[in-house]
C-alpha atoms as a PDB file:
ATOM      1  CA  UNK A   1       3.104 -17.760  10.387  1.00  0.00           C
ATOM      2  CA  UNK A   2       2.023 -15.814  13.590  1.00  0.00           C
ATOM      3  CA  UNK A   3       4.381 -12.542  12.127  1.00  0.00           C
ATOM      4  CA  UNK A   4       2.532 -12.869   9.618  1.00  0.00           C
ATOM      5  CA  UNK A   5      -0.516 -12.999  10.830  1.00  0.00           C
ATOM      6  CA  UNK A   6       0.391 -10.297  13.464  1.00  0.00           C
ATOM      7  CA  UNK A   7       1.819  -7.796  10.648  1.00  0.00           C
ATOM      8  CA  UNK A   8      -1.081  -8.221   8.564  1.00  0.00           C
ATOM      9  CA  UNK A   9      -4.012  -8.358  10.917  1.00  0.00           C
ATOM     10  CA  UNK A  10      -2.147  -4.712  12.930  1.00  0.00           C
ATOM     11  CA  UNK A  11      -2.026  -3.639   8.795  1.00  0.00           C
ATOM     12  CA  UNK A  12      -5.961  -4.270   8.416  1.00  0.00           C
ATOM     13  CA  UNK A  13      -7.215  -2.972  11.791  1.00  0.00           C
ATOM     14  CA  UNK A  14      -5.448   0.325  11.637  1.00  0.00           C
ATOM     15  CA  UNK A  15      -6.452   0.611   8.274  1.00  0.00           C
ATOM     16  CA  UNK A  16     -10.131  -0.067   9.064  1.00  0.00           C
ATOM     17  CA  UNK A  17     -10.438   0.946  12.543  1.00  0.00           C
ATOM     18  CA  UNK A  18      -8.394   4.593  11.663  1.00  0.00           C
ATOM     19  CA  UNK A  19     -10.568   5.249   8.374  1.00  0.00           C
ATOM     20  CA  UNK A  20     -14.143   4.396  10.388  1.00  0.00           C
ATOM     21  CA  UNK A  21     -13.234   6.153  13.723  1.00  0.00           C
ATOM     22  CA  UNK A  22     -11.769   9.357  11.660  1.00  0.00           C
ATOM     23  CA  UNK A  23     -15.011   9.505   9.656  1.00  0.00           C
ATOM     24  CA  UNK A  24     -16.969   9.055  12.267  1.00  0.00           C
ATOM     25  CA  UNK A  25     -15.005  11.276  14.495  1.00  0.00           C
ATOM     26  CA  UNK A  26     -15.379  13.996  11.609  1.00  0.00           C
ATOM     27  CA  UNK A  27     -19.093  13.708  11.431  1.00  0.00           C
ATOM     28  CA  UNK A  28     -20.147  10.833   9.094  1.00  0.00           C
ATOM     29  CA  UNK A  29     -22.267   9.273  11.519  1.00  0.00           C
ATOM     30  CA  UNK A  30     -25.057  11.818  10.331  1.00  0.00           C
ATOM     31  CA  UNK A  31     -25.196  10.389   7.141  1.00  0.00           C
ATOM     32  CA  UNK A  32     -28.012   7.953   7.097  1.00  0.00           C
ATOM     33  CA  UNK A  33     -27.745   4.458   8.076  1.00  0.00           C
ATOM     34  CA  UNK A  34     -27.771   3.151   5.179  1.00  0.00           C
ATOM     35  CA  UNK A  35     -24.542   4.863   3.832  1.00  0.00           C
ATOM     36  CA  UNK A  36     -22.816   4.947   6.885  1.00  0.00           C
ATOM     37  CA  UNK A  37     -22.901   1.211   7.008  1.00  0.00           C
ATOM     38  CA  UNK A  38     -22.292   0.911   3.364  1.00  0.00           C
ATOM     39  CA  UNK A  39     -19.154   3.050   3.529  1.00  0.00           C
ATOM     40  CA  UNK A  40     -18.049   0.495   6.366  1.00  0.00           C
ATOM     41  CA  UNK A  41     -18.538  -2.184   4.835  1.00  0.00           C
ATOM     42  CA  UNK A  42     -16.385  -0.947   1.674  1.00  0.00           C
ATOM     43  CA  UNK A  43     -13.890  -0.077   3.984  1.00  0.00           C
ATOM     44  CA  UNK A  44     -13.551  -3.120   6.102  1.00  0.00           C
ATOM     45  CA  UNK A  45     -13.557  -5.198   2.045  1.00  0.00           C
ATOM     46  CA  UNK A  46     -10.649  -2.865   0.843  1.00  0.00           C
ATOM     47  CA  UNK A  47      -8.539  -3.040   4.411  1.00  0.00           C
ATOM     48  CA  UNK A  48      -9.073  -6.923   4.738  1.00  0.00           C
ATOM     49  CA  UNK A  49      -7.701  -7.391   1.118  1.00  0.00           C
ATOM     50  CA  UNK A  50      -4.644  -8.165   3.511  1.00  0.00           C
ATOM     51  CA  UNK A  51      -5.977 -11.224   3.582  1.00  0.00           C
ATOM     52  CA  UNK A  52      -5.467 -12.063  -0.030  1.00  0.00           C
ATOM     53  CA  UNK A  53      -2.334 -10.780  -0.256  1.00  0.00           C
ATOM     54  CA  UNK A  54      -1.246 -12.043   3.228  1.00  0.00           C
ATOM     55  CA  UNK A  55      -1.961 -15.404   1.495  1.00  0.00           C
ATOM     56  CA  UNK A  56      -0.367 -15.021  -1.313  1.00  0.00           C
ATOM     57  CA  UNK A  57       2.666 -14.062  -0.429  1.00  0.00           C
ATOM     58  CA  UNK A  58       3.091 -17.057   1.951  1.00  0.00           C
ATOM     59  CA  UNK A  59       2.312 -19.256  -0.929  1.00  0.00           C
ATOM     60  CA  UNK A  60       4.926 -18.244  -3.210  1.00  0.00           C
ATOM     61  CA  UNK A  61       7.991 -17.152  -0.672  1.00  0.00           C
ATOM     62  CA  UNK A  62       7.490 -19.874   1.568  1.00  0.00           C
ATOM     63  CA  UNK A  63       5.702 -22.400   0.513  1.00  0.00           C
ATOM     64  CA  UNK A  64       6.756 -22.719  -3.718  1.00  0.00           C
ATOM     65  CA  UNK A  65       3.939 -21.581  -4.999  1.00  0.00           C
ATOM     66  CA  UNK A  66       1.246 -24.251  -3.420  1.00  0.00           C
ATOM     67  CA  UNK A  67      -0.777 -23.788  -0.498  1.00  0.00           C
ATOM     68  CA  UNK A  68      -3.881 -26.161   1.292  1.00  0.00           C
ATOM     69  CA  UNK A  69      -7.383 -24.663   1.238  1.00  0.00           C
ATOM     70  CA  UNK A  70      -6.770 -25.040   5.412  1.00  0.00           C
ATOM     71  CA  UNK A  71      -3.976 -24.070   5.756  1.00  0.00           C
ATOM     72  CA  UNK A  72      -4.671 -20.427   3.726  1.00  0.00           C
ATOM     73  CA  UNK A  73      -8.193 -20.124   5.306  1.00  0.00           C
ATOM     74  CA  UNK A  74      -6.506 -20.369   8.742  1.00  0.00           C
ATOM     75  CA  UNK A  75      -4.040 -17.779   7.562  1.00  0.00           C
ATOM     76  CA  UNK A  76      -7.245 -15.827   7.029  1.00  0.00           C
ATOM     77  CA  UNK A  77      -9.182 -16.058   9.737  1.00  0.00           C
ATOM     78  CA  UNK A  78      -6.075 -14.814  12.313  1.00  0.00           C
ATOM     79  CA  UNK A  79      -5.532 -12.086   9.958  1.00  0.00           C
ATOM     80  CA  UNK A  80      -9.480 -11.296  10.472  1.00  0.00           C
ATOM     81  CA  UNK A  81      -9.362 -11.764  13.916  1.00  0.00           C
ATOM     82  CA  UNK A  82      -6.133  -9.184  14.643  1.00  0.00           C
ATOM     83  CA  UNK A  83      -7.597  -7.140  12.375  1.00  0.00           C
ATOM     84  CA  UNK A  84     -11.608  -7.189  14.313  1.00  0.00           C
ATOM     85  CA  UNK A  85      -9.800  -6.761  17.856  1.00  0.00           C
ATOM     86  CA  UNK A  86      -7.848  -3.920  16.581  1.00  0.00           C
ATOM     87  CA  UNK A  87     -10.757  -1.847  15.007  1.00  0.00           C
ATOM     88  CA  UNK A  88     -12.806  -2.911  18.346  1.00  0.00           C
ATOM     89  CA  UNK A  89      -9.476  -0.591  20.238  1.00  0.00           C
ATOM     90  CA  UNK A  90      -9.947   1.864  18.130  1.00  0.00           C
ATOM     91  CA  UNK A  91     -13.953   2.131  18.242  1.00  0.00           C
ATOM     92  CA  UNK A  92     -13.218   2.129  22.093  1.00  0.00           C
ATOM     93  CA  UNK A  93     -10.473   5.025  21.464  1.00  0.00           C
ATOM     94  CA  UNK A  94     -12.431   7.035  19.310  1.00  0.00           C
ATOM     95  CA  UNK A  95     -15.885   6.792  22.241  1.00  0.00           C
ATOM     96  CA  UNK A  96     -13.362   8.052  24.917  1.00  0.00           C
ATOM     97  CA  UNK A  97     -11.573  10.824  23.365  1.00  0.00           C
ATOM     98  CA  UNK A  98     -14.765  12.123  21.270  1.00  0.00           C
ATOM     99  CA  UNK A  99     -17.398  11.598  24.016  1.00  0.00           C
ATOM    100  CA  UNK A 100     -19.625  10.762  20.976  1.00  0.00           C
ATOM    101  CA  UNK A 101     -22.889   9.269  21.969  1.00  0.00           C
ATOM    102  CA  UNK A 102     -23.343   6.672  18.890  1.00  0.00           C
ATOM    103  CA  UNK A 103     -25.872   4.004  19.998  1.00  0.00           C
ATOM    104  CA  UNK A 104     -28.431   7.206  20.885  1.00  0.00           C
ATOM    105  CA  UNK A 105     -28.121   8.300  16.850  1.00  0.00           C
ATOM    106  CA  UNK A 106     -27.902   4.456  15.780  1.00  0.00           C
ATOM    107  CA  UNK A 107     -31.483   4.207  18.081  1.00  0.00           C
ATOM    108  CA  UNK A 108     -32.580   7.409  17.070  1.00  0.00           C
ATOM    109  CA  UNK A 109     -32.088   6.124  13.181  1.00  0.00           C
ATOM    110  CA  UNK A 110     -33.639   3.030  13.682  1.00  0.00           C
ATOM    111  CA  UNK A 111     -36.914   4.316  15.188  1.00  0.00           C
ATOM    112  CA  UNK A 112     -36.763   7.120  12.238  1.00  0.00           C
ATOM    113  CA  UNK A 113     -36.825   4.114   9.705  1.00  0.00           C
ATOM    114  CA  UNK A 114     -40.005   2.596  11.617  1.00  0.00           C
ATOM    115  CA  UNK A 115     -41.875   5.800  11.385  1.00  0.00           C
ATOM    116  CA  UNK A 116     -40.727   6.285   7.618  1.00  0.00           C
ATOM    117  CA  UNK A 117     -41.950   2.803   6.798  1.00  0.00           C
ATOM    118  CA  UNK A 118     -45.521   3.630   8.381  1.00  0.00           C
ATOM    119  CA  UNK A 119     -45.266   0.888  11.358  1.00  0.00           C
ATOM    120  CA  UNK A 120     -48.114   1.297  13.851  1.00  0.00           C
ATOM    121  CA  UNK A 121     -47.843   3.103  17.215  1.00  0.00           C
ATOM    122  CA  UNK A 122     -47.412  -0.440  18.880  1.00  0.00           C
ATOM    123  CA  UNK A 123     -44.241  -1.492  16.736  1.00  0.00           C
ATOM    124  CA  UNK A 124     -43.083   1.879  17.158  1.00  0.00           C
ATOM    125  CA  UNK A 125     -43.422   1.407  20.712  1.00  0.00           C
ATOM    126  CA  UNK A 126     -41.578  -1.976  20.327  1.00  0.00           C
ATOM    127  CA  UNK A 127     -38.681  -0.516  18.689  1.00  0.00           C
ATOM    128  CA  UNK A 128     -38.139   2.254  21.147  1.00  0.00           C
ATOM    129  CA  UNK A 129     -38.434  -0.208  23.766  1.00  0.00           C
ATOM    130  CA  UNK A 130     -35.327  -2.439  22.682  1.00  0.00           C
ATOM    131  CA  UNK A 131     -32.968   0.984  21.428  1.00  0.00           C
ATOM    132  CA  UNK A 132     -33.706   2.091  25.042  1.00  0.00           C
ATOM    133  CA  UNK A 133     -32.930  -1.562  26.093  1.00  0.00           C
ATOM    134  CA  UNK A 134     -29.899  -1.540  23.691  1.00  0.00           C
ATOM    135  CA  UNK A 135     -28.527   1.710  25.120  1.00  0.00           C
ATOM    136  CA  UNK A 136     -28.340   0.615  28.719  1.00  0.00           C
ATOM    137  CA  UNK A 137     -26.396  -2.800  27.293  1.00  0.00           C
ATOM    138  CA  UNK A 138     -24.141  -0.516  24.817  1.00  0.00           C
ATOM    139  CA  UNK A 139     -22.889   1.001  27.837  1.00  0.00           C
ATOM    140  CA  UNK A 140     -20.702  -1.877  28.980  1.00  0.00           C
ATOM    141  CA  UNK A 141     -17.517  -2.167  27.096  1.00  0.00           C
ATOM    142  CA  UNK A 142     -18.123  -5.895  27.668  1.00  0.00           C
ATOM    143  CA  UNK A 143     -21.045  -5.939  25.579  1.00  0.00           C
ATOM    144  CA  UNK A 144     -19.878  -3.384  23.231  1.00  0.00           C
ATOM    145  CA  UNK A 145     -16.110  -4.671  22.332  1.00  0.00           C
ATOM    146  CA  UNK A 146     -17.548  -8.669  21.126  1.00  0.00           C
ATOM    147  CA  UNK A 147     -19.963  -6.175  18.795  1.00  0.00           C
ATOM    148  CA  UNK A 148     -17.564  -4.137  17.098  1.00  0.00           C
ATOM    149  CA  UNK A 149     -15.319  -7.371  16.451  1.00  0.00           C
ATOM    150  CA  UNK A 150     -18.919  -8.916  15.168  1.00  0.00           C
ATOM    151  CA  UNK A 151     -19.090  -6.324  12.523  1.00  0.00           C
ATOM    152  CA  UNK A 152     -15.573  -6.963  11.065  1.00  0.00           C
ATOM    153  CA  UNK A 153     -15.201 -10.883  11.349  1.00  0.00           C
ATOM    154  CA  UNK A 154     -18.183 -12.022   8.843  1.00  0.00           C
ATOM    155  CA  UNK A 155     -16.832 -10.183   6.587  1.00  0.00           C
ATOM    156  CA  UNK A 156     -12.787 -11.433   6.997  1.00  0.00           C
ATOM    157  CA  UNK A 157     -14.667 -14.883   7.135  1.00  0.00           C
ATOM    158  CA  UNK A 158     -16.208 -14.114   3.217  1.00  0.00           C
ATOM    159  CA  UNK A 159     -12.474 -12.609   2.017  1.00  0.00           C
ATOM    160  CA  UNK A 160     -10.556 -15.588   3.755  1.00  0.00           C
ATOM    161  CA  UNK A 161     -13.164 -18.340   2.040  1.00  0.00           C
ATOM    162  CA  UNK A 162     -12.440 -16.687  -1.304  1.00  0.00           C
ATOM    163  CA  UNK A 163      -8.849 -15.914  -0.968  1.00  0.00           C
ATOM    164  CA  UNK A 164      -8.066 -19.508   0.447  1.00  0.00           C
ATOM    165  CA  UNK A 165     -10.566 -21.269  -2.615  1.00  0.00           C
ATOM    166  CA  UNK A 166      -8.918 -19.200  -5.120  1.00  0.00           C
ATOM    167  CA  UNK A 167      -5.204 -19.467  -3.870  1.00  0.00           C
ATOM    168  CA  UNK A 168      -4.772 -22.685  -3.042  1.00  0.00           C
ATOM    169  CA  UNK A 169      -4.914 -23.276  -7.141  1.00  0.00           C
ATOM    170  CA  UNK A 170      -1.409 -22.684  -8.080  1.00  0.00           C
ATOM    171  CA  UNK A 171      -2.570 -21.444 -11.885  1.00  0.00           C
ATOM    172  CA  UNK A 172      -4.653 -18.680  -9.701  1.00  0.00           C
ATOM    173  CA  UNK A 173      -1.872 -15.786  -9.819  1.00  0.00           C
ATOM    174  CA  UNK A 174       1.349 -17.853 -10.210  1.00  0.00           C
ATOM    175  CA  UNK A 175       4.587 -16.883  -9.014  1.00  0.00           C
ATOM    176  CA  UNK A 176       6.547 -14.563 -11.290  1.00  0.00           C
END
Protein backbone atom coordinates (compact mmCIF):
# COMPACT_ATOMS: atom_id res chain seq x y z
CA UNK A 1 0.00 0.00 0.00
CA UNK A 2 2.79 2.61 0.78
CA UNK A 3 4.26 1.90 -3.19
CA UNK A 4 1.33 2.71 -3.97
CA UNK A 5 0.75 5.48 -2.31
CA UNK A 6 4.38 6.67 -2.97
CA UNK A 7 4.04 6.05 -6.94
CA UNK A 8 0.90 7.78 -7.11
CA UNK A 9 1.23 10.72 -4.78
CA UNK A 10 5.27 11.42 -6.79
CA UNK A 11 2.67 10.88 -10.13
CA UNK A 12 0.24 13.79 -8.83
CA UNK A 13 2.79 16.26 -7.41
CA UNK A 14 4.98 16.37 -10.44
CA UNK A 15 2.08 16.57 -12.43
CA UNK A 16 0.63 19.50 -10.45
CA UNK A 17 3.58 21.07 -9.01
CA UNK A 18 5.51 20.95 -12.82
CA UNK A 19 2.28 22.33 -14.72
CA UNK A 20 1.73 25.37 -11.90
CA UNK A 21 5.48 26.25 -11.43
CA UNK A 22 6.04 26.12 -15.47
CA UNK A 23 3.05 28.45 -15.92
CA UNK A 24 3.90 30.48 -13.47
CA UNK A 25 7.52 30.44 -14.31
CA UNK A 26 6.36 31.42 -17.99
CA UNK A 27 4.34 34.35 -16.89
CA UNK A 28 0.78 33.28 -15.87
CA UNK A 29 0.92 34.85 -12.66
CA UNK A 30 -0.16 38.17 -14.53
CA UNK A 31 -3.29 36.84 -15.37
CA UNK A 32 -5.74 37.99 -12.81
CA UNK A 33 -6.43 36.27 -9.68
CA UNK A 34 -9.23 34.97 -10.46
CA UNK A 35 -7.96 32.79 -13.43
CA UNK A 36 -4.79 32.10 -12.10
CA UNK A 37 -6.40 30.36 -9.21
CA UNK A 38 -9.01 28.85 -11.36
CA UNK A 39 -6.45 27.31 -13.71
CA UNK A 40 -4.91 25.79 -10.37
CA UNK A 41 -7.50 24.52 -9.17
CA UNK A 42 -8.33 22.59 -12.60
CA UNK A 43 -5.01 21.46 -12.52
CA UNK A 44 -4.60 20.18 -9.05
CA UNK A 45 -8.61 18.21 -9.96
CA UNK A 46 -7.10 16.64 -13.22
CA UNK A 47 -3.47 15.62 -11.49
CA UNK A 48 -5.21 14.23 -8.24
CA UNK A 49 -7.52 12.01 -10.46
CA UNK A 50 -4.60 9.62 -9.26
CA UNK A 51 -6.55 9.25 -6.57
CA UNK A 52 -9.42 7.56 -8.27
CA UNK A 53 -7.54 5.52 -10.21
CA UNK A 54 -4.94 4.79 -7.45
CA UNK A 55 -8.10 3.33 -5.80
CA UNK A 56 -9.30 1.53 -8.22
CA UNK A 57 -6.77 -0.33 -9.22
CA UNK A 58 -6.10 -1.61 -5.65
CA UNK A 59 -9.64 -2.71 -5.54
CA UNK A 60 -9.68 -4.94 -8.39
CA UNK A 61 -5.81 -6.38 -8.49
CA UNK A 62 -5.56 -6.77 -4.96
CA UNK A 63 -8.34 -6.77 -3.23
CA UNK A 64 -11.20 -8.79 -5.85
CA UNK A 65 -12.99 -6.17 -6.72
CA UNK A 66 -14.26 -4.86 -3.04
CA UNK A 67 -12.79 -2.25 -1.06
CA UNK A 68 -13.96 -0.40 2.63
CA UNK A 69 -14.99 3.26 2.43
CA UNK A 70 -11.70 3.54 5.08
CA UNK A 71 -9.69 1.75 3.81
CA UNK A 72 -9.93 3.65 0.04
CA UNK A 73 -10.26 7.12 1.73
CA UNK A 74 -6.96 6.39 3.54
CA UNK A 75 -5.54 5.32 0.22
CA UNK A 76 -6.59 8.85 -0.69
CA UNK A 77 -5.55 10.99 1.65
CA UNK A 78 -1.57 9.60 1.44
CA UNK A 79 -1.88 9.94 -2.17
CA UNK A 80 -3.00 13.76 -1.38
CA UNK A 81 -0.54 14.23 1.03
CA UNK A 82 2.69 12.96 -1.33
CA UNK A 83 1.19 14.67 -3.84
CA UNK A 84 0.74 18.46 -1.54
CA UNK A 85 4.47 17.98 -0.20
CA UNK A 86 5.70 17.44 -3.62
CA UNK A 87 4.05 20.54 -5.34
CA UNK A 88 5.14 22.51 -1.97
CA UNK A 89 9.19 21.30 -3.45
CA UNK A 90 8.47 22.41 -6.43
CA UNK A 91 6.77 25.93 -5.49
CA UNK A 92 10.04 26.21 -3.34
CA UNK A 93 12.16 25.19 -6.63
CA UNK A 94 10.50 27.32 -8.91
CA UNK A 95 10.98 30.78 -6.02
CA UNK A 96 14.77 29.91 -6.01
CA UNK A 97 15.67 29.41 -9.51
CA UNK A 98 13.15 32.24 -10.89
CA UNK A 99 13.75 34.83 -8.12
CA UNK A 100 10.02 35.57 -8.74
CA UNK A 101 8.56 37.81 -6.14
CA UNK A 102 4.85 36.19 -5.95
CA UNK A 103 3.30 37.26 -2.60
CA UNK A 104 4.19 41.19 -3.77
CA UNK A 105 1.77 40.52 -7.12
CA UNK A 106 -0.66 38.20 -4.96
CA UNK A 107 -0.72 41.61 -2.40
CA UNK A 108 -0.58 43.87 -5.12
CA UNK A 109 -3.87 41.92 -6.65
CA UNK A 110 -5.61 41.82 -3.62
CA UNK A 111 -5.44 45.55 -2.78
CA UNK A 112 -6.35 46.11 -6.71
CA UNK A 113 -9.65 44.10 -5.98
CA UNK A 114 -10.38 46.46 -2.83
CA UNK A 115 -10.01 49.55 -4.86
CA UNK A 116 -12.11 47.95 -7.82
CA UNK A 117 -14.87 47.07 -5.39
CA UNK A 118 -14.99 50.84 -4.08
CA UNK A 119 -13.83 49.97 -0.29
CA UNK A 120 -13.10 53.14 1.69
CA UNK A 121 -9.61 54.59 2.31
CA UNK A 122 -9.73 52.87 5.85
CA UNK A 123 -10.32 49.19 4.48
CA UNK A 124 -7.95 49.98 1.90
CA UNK A 125 -5.62 50.86 4.51
CA UNK A 126 -6.55 47.56 6.30
CA UNK A 127 -5.77 45.47 3.43
CA UNK A 128 -2.41 46.95 2.71
CA UNK A 129 -1.67 46.59 6.22
CA UNK A 130 -2.01 42.64 6.39
CA UNK A 131 -0.32 42.05 2.44
CA UNK A 132 2.57 44.06 4.01
CA UNK A 133 2.10 41.85 7.16
CA UNK A 134 1.72 38.76 4.87
CA UNK A 135 4.91 39.55 2.94
CA UNK A 136 7.24 39.69 5.89
CA UNK A 137 5.55 36.05 7.05
CA UNK A 138 5.76 34.70 3.24
CA UNK A 139 9.32 35.10 3.60
CA UNK A 140 9.94 32.12 5.85
CA UNK A 141 9.89 28.87 4.07
CA UNK A 142 8.37 27.67 7.36
CA UNK A 143 5.38 29.61 6.91
CA UNK A 144 5.29 29.35 3.26
CA UNK A 145 5.82 25.34 2.66
CA UNK A 146 2.44 24.30 5.30
CA UNK A 147 0.64 27.01 2.68
CA UNK A 148 1.40 25.60 -0.52
CA UNK A 149 0.52 21.98 0.89
CA UNK A 150 -2.84 23.94 2.24
CA UNK A 151 -3.78 24.74 -1.26
CA UNK A 152 -3.50 21.14 -2.62
CA UNK A 153 -4.86 18.96 0.38
CA UNK A 154 -8.69 20.32 0.52
CA UNK A 155 -8.94 19.56 -2.59
CA UNK A 156 -7.27 15.65 -2.50
CA UNK A 157 -9.60 15.56 0.67
CA UNK A 158 -12.96 16.32 -1.87
CA UNK A 159 -11.43 13.65 -4.73
CA UNK A 160 -10.53 10.98 -1.97
CA UNK A 161 -14.30 11.41 -0.25
CA UNK A 162 -15.76 10.84 -3.71
CA UNK A 163 -13.46 8.29 -5.05
CA UNK A 164 -13.62 6.19 -1.72
CA UNK A 165 -17.91 6.70 -1.59
CA UNK A 166 -18.11 5.76 -5.10
CA UNK A 167 -15.52 2.80 -5.15
CA UNK A 168 -16.12 1.05 -2.36
CA UNK A 169 -19.57 -0.08 -4.37
CA UNK A 170 -18.36 -2.95 -6.32
CA UNK A 171 -21.24 -2.25 -9.25
CA UNK A 172 -19.33 1.37 -9.43
CA UNK A 173 -16.82 0.43 -12.41
CA UNK A 174 -16.51 -3.38 -11.97
CA UNK A 175 -13.64 -5.33 -12.84
CA UNK A 176 -13.40 -6.37 -16.49
Amino acid sequence: MLSKILSFGVLAGLFIGGIVCTSVAVGGHQSSLATSMAFAYLVMLVGLSAVFVAIKRHRDRELGGVIGFWPAFGLGLGISAVAALLHALAWETTLAITHLDFISGYANAVIAEEKAKGASPEAIAAVTAQMEAMKIRYANPLFRMPMTMVEVLPVGLLVSLVSAGLLRNRAFLPAR
